[in-house]
Protein backbone atom coordinates (compact mmCIF):
# COMPACT_ATOMS: atom_id res chain seq x y z
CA UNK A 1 106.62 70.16 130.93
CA UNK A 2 107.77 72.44 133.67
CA UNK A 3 104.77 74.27 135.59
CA UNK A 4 107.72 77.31 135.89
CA UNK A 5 109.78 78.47 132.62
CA UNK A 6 113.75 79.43 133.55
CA UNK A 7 113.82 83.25 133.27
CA UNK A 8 115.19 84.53 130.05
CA UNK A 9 118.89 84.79 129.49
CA UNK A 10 119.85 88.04 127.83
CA UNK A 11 120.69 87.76 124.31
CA UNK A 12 118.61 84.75 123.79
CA UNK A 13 115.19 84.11 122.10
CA UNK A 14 112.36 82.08 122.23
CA UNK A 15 112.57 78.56 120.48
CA UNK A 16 112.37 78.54 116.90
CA UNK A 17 110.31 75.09 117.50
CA UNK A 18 107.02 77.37 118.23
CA UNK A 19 106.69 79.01 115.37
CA UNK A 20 103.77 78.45 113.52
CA UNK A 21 106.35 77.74 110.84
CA UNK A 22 107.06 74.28 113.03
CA UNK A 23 103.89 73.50 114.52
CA UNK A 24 104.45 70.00 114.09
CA UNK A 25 107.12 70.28 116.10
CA UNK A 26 105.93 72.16 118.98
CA UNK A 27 105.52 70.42 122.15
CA UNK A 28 102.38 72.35 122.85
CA UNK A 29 100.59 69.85 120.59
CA UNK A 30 101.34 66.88 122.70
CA UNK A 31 97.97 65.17 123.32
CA UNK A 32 96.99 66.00 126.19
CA UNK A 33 97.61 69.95 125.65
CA UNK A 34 99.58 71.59 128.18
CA UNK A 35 99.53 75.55 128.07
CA UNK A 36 102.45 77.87 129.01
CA UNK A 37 102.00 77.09 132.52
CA UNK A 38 101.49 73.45 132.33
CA UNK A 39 98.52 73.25 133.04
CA UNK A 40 95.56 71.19 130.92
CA UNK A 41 94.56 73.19 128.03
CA UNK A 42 90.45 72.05 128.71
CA UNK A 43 89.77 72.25 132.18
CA UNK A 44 86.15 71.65 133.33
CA UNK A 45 83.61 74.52 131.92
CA UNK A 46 86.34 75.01 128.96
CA UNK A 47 86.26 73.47 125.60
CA UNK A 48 89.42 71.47 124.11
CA UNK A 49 89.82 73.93 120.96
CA UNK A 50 92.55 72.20 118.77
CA UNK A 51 92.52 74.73 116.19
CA UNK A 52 93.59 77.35 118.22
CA UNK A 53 95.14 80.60 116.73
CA UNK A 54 97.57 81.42 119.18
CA UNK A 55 100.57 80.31 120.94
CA UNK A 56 102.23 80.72 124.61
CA UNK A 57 105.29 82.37 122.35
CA UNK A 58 102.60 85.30 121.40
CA UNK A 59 101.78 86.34 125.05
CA UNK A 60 105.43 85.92 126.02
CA UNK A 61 106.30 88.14 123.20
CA UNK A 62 104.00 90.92 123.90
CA UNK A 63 104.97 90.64 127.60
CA UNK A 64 108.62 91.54 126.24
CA UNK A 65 107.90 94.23 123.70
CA UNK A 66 104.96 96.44 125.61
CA UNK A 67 107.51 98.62 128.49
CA UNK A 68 109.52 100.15 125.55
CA UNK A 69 105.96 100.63 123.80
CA UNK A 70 104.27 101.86 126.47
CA UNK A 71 106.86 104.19 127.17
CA UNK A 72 105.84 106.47 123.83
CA UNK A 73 109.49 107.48 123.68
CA UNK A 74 109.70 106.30 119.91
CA UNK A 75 107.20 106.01 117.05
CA UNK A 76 105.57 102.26 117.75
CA UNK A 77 105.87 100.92 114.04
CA UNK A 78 109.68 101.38 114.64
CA UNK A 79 109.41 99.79 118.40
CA UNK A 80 107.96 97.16 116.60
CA UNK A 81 110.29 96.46 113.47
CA UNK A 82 113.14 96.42 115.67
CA UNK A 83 111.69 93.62 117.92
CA UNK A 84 111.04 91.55 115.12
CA UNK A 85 114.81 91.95 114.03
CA UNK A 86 115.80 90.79 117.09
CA UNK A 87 113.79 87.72 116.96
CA UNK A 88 114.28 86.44 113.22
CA UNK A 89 112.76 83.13 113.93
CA UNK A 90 109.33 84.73 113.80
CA UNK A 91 107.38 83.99 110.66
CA UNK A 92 105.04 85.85 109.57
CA UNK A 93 102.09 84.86 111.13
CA UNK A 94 103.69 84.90 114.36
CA UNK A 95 104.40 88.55 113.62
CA UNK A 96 101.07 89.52 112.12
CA UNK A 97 99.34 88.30 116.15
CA UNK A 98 101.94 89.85 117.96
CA UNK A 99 101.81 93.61 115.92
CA UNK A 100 98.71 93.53 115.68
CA UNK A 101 98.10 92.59 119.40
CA UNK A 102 100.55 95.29 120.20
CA UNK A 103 98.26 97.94 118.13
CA UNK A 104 95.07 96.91 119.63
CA UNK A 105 96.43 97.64 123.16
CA UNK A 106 97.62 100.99 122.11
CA UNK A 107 94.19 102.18 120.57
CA UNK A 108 92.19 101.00 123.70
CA UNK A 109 95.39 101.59 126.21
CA UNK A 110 92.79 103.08 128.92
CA UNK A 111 89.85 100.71 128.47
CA UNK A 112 92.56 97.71 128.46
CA UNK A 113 94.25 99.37 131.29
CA UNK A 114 90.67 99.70 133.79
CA UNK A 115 90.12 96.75 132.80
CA UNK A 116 93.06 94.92 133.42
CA UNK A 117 93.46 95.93 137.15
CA UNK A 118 90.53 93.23 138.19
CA UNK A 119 92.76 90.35 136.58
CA UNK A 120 95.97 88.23 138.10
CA UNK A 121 99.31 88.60 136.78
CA UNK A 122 101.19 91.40 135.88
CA UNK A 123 100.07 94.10 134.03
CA UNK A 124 102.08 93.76 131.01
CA UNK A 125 100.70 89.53 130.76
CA UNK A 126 96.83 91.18 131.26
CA UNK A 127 97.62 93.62 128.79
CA UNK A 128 99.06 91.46 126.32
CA UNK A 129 95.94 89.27 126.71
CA UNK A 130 93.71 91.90 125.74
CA UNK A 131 95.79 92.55 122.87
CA UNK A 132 95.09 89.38 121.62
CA UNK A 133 91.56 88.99 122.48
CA UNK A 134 91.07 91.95 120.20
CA UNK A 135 93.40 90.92 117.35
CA UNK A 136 91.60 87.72 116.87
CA UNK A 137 88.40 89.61 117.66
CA UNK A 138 88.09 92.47 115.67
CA UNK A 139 91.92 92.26 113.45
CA UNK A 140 91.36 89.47 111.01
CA UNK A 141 93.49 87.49 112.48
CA UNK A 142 91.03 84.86 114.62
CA UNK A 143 88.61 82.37 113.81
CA UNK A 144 85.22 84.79 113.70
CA UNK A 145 84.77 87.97 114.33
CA UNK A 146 83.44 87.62 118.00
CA UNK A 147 84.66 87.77 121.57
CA UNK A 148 83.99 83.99 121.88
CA UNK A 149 85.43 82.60 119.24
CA UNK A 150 88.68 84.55 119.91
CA UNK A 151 88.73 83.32 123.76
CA UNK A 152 88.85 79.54 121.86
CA UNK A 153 91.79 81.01 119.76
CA UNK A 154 93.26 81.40 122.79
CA UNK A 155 93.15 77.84 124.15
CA UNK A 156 96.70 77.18 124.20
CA UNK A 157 97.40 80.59 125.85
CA UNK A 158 95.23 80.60 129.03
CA UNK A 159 95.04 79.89 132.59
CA UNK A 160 91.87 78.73 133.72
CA UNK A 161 91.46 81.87 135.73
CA UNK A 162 92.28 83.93 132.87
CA UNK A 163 90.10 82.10 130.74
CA UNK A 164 87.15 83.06 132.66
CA UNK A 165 88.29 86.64 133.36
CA UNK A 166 88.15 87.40 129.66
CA UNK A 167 84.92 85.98 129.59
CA UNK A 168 83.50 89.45 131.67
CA UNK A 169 85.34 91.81 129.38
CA UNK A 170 83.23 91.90 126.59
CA UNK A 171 80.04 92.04 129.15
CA UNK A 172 81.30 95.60 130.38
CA UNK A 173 78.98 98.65 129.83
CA UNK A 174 80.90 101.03 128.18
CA UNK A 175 78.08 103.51 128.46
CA UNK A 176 79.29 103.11 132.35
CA UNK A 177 82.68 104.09 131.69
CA UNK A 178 84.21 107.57 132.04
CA UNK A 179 83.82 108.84 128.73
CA UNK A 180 88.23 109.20 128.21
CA UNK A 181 87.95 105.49 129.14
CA UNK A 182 85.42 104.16 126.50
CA UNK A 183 86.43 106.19 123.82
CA UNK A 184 90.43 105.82 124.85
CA UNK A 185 91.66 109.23 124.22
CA UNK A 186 93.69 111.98 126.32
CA UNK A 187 91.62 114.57 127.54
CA UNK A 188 92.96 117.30 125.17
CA UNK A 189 92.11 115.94 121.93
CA UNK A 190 88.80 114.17 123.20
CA UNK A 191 88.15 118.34 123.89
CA UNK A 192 89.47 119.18 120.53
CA UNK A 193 86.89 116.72 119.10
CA UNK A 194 84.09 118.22 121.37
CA UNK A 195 84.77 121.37 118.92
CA UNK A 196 85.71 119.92 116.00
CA UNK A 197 83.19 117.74 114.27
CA UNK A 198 81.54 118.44 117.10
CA UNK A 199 79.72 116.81 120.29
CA UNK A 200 77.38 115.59 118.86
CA UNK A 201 80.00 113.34 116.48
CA UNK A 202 83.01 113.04 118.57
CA UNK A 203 81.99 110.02 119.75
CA UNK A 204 80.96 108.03 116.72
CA UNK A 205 84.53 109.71 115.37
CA UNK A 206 86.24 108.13 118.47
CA UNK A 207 84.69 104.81 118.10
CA UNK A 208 85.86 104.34 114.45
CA UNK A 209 89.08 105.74 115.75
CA UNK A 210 89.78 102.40 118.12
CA UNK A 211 89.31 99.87 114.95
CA UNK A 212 91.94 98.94 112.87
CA UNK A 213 91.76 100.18 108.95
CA UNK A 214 91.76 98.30 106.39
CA UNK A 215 94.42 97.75 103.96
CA UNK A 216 94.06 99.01 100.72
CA UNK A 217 96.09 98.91 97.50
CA UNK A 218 96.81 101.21 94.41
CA UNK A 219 96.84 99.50 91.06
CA UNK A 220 99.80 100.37 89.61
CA UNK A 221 97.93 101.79 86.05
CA UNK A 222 101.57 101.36 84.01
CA UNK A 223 101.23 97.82 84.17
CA UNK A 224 97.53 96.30 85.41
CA UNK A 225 94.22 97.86 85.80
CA UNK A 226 91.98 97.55 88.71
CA UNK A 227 90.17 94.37 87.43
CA UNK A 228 93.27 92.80 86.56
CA UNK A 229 94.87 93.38 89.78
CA UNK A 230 91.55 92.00 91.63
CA UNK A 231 91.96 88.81 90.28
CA UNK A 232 94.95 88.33 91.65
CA UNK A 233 94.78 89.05 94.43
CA UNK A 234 91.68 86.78 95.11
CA UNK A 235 93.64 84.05 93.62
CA UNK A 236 95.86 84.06 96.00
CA UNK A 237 94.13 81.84 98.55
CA UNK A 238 93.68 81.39 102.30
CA UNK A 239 91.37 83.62 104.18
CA UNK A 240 91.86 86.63 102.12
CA UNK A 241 88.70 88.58 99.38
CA UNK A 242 90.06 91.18 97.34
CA UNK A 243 87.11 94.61 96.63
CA UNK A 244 87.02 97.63 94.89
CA UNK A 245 87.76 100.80 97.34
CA UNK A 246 84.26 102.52 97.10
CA UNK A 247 85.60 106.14 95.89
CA UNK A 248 89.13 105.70 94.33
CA UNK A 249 89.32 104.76 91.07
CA UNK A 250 92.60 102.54 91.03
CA UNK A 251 91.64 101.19 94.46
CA UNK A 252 91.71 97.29 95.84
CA UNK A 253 90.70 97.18 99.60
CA UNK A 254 91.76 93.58 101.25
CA UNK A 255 89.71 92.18 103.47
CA UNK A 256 92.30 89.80 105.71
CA UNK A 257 96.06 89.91 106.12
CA UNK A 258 98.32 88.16 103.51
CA UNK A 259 101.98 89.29 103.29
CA UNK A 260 101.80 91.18 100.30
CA UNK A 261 106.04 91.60 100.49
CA UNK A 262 106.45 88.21 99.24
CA UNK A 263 103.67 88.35 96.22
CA UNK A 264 105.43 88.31 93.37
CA UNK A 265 102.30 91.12 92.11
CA UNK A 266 104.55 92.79 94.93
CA UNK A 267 107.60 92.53 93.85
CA UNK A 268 106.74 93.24 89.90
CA UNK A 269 105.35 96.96 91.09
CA UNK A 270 101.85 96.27 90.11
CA UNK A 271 100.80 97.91 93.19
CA UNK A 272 101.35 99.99 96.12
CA UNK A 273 99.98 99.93 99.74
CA UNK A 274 98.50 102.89 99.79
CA UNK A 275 95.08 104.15 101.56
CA UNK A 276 92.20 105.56 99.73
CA UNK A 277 91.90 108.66 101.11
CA UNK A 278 95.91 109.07 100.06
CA UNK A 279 94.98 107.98 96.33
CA UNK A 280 91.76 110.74 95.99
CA UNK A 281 94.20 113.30 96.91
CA UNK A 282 96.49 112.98 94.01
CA UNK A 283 92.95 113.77 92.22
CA UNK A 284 93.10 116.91 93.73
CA UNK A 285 96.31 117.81 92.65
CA UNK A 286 94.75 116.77 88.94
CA UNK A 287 98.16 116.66 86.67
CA UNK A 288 98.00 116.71 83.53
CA UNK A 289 100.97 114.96 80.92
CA UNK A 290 104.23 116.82 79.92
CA UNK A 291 104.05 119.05 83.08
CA UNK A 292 106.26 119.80 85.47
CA UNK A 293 105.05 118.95 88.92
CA UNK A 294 106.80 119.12 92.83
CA UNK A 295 105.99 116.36 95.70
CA UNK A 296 107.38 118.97 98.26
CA UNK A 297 106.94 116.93 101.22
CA UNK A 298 107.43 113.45 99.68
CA UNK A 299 108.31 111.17 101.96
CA UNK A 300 108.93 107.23 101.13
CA UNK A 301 106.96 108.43 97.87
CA UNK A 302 103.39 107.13 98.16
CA UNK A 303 101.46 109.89 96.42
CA UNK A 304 104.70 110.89 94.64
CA UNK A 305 104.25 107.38 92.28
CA UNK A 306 100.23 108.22 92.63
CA UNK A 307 101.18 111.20 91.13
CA UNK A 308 103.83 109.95 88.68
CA UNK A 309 101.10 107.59 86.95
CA UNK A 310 98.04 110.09 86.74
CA UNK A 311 101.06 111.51 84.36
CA UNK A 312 100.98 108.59 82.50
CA UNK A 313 105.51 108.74 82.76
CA UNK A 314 106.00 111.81 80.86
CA UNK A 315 106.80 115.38 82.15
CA UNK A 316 108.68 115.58 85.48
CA UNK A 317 108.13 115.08 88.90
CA UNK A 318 110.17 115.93 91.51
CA UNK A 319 109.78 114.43 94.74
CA UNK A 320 111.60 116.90 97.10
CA UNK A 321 111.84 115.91 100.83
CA UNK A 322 114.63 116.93 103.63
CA UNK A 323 114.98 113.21 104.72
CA UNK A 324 117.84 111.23 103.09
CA UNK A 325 116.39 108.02 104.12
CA UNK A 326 113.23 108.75 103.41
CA UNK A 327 114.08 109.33 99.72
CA UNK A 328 116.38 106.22 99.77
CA UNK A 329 113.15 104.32 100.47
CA UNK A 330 111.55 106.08 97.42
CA UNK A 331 114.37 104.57 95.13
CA UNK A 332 113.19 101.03 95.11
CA UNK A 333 109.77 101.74 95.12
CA UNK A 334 110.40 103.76 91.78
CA UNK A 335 112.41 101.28 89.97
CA UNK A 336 109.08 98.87 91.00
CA UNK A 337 106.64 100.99 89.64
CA UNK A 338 108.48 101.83 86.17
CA UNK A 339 108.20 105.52 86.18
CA UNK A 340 110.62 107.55 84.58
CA UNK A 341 109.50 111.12 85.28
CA UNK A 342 110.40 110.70 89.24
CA UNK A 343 113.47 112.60 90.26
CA UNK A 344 114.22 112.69 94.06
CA UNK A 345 115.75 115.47 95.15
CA UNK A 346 117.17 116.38 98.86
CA UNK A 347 116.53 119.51 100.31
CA UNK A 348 118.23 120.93 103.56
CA UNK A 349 115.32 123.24 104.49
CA UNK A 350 112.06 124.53 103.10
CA UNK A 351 114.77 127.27 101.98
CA UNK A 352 117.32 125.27 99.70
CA UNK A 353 119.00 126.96 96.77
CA UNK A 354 117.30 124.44 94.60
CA UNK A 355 113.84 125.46 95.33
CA UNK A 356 114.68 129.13 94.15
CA UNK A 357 116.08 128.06 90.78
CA UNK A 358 112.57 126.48 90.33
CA UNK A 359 110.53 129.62 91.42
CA UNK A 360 107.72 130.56 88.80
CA UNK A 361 108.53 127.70 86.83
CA UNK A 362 106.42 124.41 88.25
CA UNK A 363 102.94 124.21 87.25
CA UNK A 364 101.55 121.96 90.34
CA UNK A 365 102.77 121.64 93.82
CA UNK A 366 101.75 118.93 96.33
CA UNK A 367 102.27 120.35 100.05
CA UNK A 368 101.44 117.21 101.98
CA UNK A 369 102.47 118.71 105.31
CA UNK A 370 104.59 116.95 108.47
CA UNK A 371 101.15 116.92 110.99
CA UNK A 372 99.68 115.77 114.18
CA UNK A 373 98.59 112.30 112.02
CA UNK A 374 95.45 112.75 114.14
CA UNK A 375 93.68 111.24 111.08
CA UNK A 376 95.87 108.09 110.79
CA UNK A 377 95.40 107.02 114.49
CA UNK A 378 93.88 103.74 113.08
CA UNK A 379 96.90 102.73 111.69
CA UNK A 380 98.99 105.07 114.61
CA UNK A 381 97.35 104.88 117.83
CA UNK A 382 100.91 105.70 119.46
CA UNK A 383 100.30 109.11 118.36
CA UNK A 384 97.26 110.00 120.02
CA UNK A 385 99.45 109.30 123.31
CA UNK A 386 102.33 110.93 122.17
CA UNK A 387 101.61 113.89 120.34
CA UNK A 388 100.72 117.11 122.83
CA UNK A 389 98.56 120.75 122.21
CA UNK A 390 102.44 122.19 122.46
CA UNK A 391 103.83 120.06 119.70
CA UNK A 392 100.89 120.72 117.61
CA UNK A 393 101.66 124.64 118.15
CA UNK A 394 105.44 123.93 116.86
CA UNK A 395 104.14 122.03 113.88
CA UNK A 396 101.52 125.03 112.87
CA UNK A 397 104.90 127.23 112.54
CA UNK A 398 106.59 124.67 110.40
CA UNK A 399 103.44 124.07 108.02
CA UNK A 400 102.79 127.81 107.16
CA UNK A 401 106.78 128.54 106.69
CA UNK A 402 106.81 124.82 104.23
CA UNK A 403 103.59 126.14 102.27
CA UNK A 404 104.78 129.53 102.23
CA UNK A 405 108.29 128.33 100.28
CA UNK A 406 106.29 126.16 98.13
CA UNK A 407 104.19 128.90 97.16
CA UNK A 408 107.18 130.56 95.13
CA UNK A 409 107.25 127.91 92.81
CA UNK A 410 104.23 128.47 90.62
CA UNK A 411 104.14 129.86 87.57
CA UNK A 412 100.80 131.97 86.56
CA UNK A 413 97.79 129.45 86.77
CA UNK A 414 99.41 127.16 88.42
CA UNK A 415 97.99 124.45 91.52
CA UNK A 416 98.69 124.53 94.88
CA UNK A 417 97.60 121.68 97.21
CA UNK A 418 97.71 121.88 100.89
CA UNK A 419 97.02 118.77 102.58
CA UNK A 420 97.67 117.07 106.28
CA UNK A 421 96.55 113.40 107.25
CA UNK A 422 95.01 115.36 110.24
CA UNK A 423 91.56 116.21 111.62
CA UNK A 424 92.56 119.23 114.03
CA UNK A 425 91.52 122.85 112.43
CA UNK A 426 94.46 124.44 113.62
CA UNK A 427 96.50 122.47 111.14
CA UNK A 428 94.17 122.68 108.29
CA UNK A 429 91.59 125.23 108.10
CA UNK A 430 93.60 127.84 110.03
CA UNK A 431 96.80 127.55 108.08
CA UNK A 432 94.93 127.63 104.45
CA UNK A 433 92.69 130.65 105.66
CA UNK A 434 96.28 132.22 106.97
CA UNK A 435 98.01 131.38 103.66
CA UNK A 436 95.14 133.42 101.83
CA UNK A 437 95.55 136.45 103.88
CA UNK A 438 99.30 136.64 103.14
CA UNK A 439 99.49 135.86 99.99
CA UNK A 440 97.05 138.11 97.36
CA UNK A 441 98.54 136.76 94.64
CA UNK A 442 96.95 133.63 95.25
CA UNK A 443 93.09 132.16 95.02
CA UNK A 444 91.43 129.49 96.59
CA UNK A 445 89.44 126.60 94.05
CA UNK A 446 86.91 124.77 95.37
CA UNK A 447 87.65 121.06 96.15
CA UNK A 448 84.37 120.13 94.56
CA UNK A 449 85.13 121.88 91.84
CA UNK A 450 89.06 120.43 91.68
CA UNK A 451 86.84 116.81 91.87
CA UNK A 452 84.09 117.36 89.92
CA UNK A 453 85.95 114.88 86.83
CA UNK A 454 86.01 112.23 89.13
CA UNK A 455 82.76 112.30 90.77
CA UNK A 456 80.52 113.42 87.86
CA UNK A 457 77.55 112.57 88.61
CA UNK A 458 77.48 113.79 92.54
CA UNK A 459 75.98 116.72 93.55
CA UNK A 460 79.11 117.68 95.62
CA UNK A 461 82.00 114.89 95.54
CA UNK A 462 83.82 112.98 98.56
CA UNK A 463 84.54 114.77 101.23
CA UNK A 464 83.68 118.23 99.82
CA UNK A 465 81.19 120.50 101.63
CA UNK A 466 78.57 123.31 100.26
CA UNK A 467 79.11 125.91 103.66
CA UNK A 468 83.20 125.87 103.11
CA UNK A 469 85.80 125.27 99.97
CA UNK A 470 87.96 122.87 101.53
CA UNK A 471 88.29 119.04 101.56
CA UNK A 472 87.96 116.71 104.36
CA UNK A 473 87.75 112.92 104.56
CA UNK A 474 86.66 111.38 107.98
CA UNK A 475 87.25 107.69 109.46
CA UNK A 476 83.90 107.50 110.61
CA UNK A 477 82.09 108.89 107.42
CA UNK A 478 84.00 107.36 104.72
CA UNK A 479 86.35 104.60 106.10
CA UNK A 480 89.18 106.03 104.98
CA UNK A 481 91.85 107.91 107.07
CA UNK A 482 91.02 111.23 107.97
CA UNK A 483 92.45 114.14 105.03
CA UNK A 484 91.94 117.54 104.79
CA UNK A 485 92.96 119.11 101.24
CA UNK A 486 92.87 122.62 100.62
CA UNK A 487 93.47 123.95 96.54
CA UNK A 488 94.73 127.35 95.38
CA UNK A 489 95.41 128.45 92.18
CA UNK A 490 98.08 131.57 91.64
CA UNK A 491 96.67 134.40 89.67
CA UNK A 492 97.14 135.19 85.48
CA UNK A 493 96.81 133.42 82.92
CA UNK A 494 98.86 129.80 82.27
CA UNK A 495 102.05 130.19 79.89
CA UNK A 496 101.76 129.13 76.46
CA UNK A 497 103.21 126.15 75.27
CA UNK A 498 105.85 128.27 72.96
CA UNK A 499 107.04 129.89 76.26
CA UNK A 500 107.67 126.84 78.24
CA UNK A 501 110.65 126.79 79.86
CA UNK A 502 113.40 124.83 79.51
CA UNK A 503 114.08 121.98 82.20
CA UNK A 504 116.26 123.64 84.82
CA UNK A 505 119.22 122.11 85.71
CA UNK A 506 117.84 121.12 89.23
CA UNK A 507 117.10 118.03 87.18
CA UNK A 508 120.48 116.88 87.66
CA UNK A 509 120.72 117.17 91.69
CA UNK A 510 120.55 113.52 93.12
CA UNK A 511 119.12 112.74 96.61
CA UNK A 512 122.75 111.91 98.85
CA UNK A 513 123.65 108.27 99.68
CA UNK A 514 122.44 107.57 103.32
């Protein structure tokens, strides 16, 4: 083998021949165990790992994708996707390392980046390095859970001088870092923490921040239960254990990676990806069967089919949302699930003729609000990087004007549930307390009281608090991503069933073809 590789030629990809799909084919396997630089694979002081987890391809990869990632000019799941299209001959494994890798380096982007400045190479091969050491460390995807073990992962990878240069990363002091370098967040929102939970939390909030979160799975109640659903999933070998989510009901939390796409469980609609703290809040919507109920924000659907199955099918549910592609991506996930009641329906603005024709008529409305995502950082560590105190000021305007539309279309009695996937005040407490002030007609419910049927027996449920009436679900507290929920109830009494109204003809309104 070569000690130098020929530099890429543009339009071409990495051989197909090192995927893990054709590791018996892959010339890195020769005996004696050459790595991407040709040199041995166990020089003297190293061990000759021949189980090793990763593959030259990985670093190479990473290498490739982090300048457009690093750049923060688009979301980094969609960076991502569209590398992998490019390079089809990845399988899924392959995949798994790299995104993962790629996620790692954007959670700890200023520890990795200190760090990496004492190391050879360039700084996108250190980087990518550190990716890796922490995807097989702490991501599932490595031998053991440990800074060792994931070094031998990387046996195939590694330079002898790299080799030992990882060695000193996991001996670093963090308590001798700056404290934006440890806990790897801009200085605004590691000051927006200091207020909000607080100093004396922000850290241990910051820290759970950096991990990746679990995966966890919605039972699909229309066609398995919980138990049902467990079994299966722990049937379907490798390194993978199947739990119960602690709080929600319906809730499988997987402990490993498998590619749940290709299940057939999958592809029959007997679940949904779908984190905890996203399933409680459908319980604080409550609905009931035969209503009529409004996603208003929905999305790809998530807590729309949530929603769709507390009703047990019957009534209807409109999932409104002002992205055509967005609802496209509902479509398939509601012919999966076997719900009936769903109708998407496109809206232009917060403002569409459709939603007036509805006004006084719904009897619960879900306002899951466009946000910061400050709580979902586990999962979107791009955003902490991306997002700014300005564009959280543009998205406060947008969030009262949304829950000030949805607000019109309650009957008497009826639910109203604010909720953001963030952990900033200004998006949460401030616009529910601002919300009250304009709008009389309206009065706030206690979220322990709105969750007292789940949580019976607790003196005040999940995420619910005896100094305020809101809702709020933290990382650090309850391993879920961080919610805020806020529930109002309009004024009067509910209609009786003789009045009901008949279904308005916004029934018939179909999402347009993207």
């Amino acid at each position: 083998m070569s000690a130098e590789r020929p530099p890429r030629k543009s339009g071409t990809r990495l051989s197909s021949q090192k995927s893990y799909a054709a590791k018996s084919k892959d010339p890195l396997r020769r005996p004696e165990r050459r790595n991407a630089s040709g040199n041995l694979i166990a020089p003297e002081g190293q061990k000759n790992f021949s189980n090793a987890k990763a593959l030259p391809q990985h670093a190479i990869h990473l290498e490739r994708l982090l300048p457009e990632l690093l750049s923060f000019e688009q979301p980094a799941d969609r960076v991502v996707s569209r590398y992998f299209r490019a390079e089809p001959q990845l399988g899924n494994r392959d995949r798994a390392l790299i995104a993962e890798s790629a996620f790692a380096i954007l959670r700890r982007k200023n520890e990795f980046s200190q760090f990496a400045v004492s190391g050879e190479g360039s700084q996108a091969r250190r980087l990518a390095l550190l990716g890796l050491l922490s995807a097989l460390s702490e991501g599932g995807l490595g031998s053991a859970n440990r800074a060792e073990s994931a070094i031998a992962d990387l046996a195939h990878v590694l330079k002898p001088g790299e080799y030992e240069w990882l060695q000193r990363f996991p001996m670093v002091d963090p308590a001798a870092l700056n404290p934006l370098v440890r806990n790897n967040l801009p200085e605004w929102l590691w000051d927006a923490f200091g207020k909000y939970p607080g100093e004396a939390t922000r850290e241990e909030l910051a820290k759970s921040l950096m991990h990746p979160a679990l995966l966890d799975l919605r039972a699909n109640t229309m066609k398995i239960n919980r138990e049902e659903l467990l079994v299966q999933m722990n049937a379907l070998g490798g390194r993978y254990q199947a739990i119960p989510t602690p709080y929600a009901p319906d809730g499988v939390r997987i402990m490993g990676k498998p590619a749940l796409q290709n299940t057939a469980g999958f592809k029959a609609g007997m679940f949904e990806v779908q984190d905890e703290g996203s399933q409680l809040l459908a319980y604080l919507l409550a609905p009931k069967r035969g209503e009529m109920v409004v996603d208003f924000c929905a999305g790809a659907g998530g807590k729309t089919l949530a929603i769709g199955a507390l009703m047990r099918s019957t009534g209807r549910l409109y999932a409104f949302d002002t992205s055509e592609r967005r609802l496209a991506n509902l479509k398939p996930r509601q012919a999966r699930s076997g719900l009936s009641n769903v109708h998407p329906v496109w809206i232009d603005s917060e403002n569409d003729a459709k939603i007036k024709r509805l006004a006084g008529k719904i009897d619960r409305v879900l306002v899951d609000a466009p946000c910061s995502g400050m709580g979902t950082l586990r999962r979107n560590p791009d955003l902490k990087w991306r997002q700014t105190p300005e564009g959280v000021l543009e998205l406060n305007q947008k969030q009262m004007n949304i829950l000030g539309s949805a607000a019109r279309l309650l009957k008497p009695g009826g639910r109203l549930v604010y909720a953001t996937c963030s952990l900033l005040p200004q998006e949460n407490q401030a616009i529910a307390e601002d919300f009250l002030a304009k709008h009389p007609e309206f009065e706030v419910v206690p979220a322990a009281e709105a969750l007292k049927p789940l949580f019976p027996k607790d003196k005040l449920p999940l995420g619910c608090s005896s100094d305020n009436p809101w809702w709020q679900l933290w990382p650090h507290i309850h391993g879920t991503d961080g919610f805020f929920g806020a529930v109002f109830q309009k004024k009067g009494s509910k209609l009786e069933k003789a009045e009901k109204p008949k279904t308005p003809e916004i029934a018939k309104d179909k999402p347009k073809k993207t």
